[in-house]
N, C-alpha and C. Protein backbone atom coordinates (compact mmCIF):
# COMPACT_ATOMS: atom_id res chain seq x y z
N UNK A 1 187.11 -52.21 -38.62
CA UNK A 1 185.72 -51.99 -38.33
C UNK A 1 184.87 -53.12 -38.85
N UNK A 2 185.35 -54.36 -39.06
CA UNK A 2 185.00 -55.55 -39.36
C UNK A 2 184.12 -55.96 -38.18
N UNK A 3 183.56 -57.13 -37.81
CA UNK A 3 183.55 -58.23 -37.02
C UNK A 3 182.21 -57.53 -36.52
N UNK A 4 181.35 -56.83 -36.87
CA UNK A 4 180.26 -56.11 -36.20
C UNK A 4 180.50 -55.19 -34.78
N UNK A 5 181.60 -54.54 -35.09
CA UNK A 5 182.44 -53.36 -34.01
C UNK A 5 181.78 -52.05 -34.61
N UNK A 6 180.66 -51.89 -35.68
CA UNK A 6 180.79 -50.51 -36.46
C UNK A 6 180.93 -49.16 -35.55
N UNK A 7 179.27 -49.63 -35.04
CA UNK A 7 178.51 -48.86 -34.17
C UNK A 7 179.10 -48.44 -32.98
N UNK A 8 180.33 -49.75 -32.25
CA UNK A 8 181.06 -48.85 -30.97
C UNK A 8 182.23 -47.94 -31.83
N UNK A 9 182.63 -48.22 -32.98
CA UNK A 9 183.90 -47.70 -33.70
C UNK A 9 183.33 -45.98 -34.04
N UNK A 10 182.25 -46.12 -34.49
CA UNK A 10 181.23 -44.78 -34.60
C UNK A 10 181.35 -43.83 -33.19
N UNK A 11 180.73 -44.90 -32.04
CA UNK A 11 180.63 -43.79 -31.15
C UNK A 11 182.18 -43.56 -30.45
N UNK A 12 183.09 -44.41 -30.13
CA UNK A 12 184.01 -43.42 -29.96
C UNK A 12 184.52 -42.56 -30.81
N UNK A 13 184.63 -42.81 -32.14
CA UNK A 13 184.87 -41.63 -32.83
C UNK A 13 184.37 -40.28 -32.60
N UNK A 14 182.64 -40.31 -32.49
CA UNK A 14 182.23 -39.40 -32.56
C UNK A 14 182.40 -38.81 -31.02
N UNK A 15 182.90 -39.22 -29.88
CA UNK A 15 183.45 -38.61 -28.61
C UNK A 15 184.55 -37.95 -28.80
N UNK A 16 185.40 -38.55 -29.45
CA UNK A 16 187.05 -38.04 -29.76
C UNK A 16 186.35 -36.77 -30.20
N UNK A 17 185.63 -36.58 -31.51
CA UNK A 17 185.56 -35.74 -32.52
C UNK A 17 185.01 -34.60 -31.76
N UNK A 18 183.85 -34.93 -30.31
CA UNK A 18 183.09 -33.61 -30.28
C UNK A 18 183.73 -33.34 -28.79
N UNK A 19 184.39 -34.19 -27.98
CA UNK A 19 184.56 -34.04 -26.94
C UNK A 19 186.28 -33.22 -27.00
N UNK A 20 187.10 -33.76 -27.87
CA UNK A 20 188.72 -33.53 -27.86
C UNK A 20 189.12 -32.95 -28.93
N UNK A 21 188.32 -32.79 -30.19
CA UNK A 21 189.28 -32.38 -31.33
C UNK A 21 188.76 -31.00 -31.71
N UNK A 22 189.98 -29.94 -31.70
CA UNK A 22 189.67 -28.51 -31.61
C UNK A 22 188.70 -27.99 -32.60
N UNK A 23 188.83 -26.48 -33.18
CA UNK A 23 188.42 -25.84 -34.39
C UNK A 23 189.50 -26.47 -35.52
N UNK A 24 190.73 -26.33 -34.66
CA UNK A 24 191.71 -26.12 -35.86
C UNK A 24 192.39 -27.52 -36.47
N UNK A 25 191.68 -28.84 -35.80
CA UNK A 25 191.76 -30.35 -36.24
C UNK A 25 193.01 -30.87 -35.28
N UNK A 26 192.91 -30.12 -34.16
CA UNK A 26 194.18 -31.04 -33.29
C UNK A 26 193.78 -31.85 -31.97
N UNK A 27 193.97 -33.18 -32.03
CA UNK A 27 193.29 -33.84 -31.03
C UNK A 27 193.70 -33.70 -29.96
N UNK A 28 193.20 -33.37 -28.14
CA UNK A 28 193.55 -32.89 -27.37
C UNK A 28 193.64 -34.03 -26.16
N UNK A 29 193.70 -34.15 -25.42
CA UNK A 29 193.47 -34.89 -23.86
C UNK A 29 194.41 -36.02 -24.32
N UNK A 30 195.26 -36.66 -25.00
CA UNK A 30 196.28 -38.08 -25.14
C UNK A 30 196.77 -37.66 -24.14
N UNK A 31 197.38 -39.16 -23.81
CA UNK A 31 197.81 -39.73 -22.13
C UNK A 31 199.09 -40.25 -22.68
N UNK A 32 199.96 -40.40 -22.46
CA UNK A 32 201.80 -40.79 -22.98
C UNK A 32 201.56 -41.94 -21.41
N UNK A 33 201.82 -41.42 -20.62
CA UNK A 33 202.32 -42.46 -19.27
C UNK A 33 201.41 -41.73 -18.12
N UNK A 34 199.75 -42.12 -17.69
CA UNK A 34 199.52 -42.32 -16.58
C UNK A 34 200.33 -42.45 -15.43
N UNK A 35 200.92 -43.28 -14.87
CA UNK A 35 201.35 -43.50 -14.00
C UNK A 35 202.70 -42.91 -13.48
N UNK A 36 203.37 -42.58 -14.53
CA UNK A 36 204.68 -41.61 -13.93
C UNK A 36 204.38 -39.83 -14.22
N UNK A 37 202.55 -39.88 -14.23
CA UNK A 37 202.40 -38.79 -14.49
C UNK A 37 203.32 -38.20 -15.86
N UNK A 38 203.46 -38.15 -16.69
CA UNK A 38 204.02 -37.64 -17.72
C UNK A 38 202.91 -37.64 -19.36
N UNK A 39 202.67 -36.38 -19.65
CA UNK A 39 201.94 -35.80 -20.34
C UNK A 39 200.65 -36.95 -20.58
N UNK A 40 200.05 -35.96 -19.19
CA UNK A 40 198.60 -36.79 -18.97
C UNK A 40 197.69 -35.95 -20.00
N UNK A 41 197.73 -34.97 -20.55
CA UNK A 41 196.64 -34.08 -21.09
C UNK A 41 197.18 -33.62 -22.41
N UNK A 42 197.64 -33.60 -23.36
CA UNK A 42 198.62 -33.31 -24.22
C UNK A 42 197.79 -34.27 -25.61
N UNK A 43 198.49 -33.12 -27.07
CA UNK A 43 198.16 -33.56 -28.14
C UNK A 43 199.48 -34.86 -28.52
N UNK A 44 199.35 -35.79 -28.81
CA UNK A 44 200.03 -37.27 -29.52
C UNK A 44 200.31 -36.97 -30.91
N UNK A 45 201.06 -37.72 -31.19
CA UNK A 45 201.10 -37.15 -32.63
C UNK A 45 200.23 -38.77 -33.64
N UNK A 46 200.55 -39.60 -32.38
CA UNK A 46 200.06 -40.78 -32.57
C UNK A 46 198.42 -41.09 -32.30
N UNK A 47 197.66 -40.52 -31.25
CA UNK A 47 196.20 -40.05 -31.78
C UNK A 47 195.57 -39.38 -33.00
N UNK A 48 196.53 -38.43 -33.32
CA UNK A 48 195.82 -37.63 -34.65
C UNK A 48 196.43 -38.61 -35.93
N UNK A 49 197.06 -39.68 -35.38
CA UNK A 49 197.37 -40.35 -37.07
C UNK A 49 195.99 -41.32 -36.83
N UNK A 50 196.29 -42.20 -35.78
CA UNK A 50 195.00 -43.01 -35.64
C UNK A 50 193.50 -42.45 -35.78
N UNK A 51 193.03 -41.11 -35.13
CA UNK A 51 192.27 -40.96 -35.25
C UNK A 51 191.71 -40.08 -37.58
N UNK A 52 192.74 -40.02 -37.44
CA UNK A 52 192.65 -39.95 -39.28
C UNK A 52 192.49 -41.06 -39.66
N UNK A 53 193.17 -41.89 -39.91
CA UNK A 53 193.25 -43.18 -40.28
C UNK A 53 191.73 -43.87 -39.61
N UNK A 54 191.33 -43.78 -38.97
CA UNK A 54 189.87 -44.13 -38.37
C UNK A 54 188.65 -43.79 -39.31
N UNK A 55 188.61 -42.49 -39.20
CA UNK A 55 187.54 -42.24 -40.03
C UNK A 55 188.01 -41.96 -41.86
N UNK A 56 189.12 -41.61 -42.11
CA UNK A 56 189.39 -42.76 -43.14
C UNK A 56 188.57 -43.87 -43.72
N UNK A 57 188.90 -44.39 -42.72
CA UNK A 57 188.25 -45.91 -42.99
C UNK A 57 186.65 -45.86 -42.84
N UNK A 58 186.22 -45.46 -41.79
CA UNK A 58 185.10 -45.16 -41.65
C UNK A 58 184.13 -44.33 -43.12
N UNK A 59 185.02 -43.32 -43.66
CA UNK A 59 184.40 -42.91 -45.18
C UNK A 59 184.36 -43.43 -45.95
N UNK A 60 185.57 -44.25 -46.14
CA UNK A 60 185.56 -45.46 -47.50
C UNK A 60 186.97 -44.74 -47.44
N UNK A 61 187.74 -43.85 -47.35
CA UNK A 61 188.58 -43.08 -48.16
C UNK A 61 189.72 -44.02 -47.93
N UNK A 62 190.08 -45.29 -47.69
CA UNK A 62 191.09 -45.78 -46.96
C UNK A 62 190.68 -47.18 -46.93
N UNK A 63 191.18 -47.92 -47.51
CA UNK A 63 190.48 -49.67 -47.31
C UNK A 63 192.14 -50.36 -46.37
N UNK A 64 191.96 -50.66 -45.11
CA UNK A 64 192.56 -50.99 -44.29
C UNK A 64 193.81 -52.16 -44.96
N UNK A 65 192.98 -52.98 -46.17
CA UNK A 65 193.82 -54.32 -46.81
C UNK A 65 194.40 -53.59 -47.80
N UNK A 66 194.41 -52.19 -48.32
CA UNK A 66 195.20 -51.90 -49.26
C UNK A 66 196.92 -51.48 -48.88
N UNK A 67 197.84 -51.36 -49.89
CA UNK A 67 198.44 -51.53 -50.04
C UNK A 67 199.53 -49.88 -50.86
N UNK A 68 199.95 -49.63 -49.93
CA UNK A 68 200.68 -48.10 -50.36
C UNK A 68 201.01 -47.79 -51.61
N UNK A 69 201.80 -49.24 -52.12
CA UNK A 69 203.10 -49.07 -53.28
C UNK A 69 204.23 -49.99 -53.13
């Protein structure tokens, strides 16, 4: 969220958040393969890491250059 991206990084977040992500925190509508038709509408397991990891970062809770262990 560097390079002066905040504000588009904000608003898709906040689409994901009000448009796709349930009561119960599971993100909905991920696309696997368009084109061979195969789970066009379906939860990712790989959206709900990214989209954690997003606002993460977005809170402070998560500094992108750190370092696990």
């Amino acid at each position: 969220m560097r390079l002066g991206r905040r504000e588009h990084a904000v608003a898709v977040l906040d689409a994901l958040v009000r448009c796709h992500l349930t009561d119960d925190g599971r993100l909905l509508d991920g696309c696997y393969d368009l084109a061979a038709g195969t789970a066009v509408r379906h939860e990712l397991i790989w959206g709900n890491f990214f989209l954690a990891y997003a606002l993460a970062r977005l809170t402070g809770d998560r500094d992108a250059d750190a370092s696990d262990g």
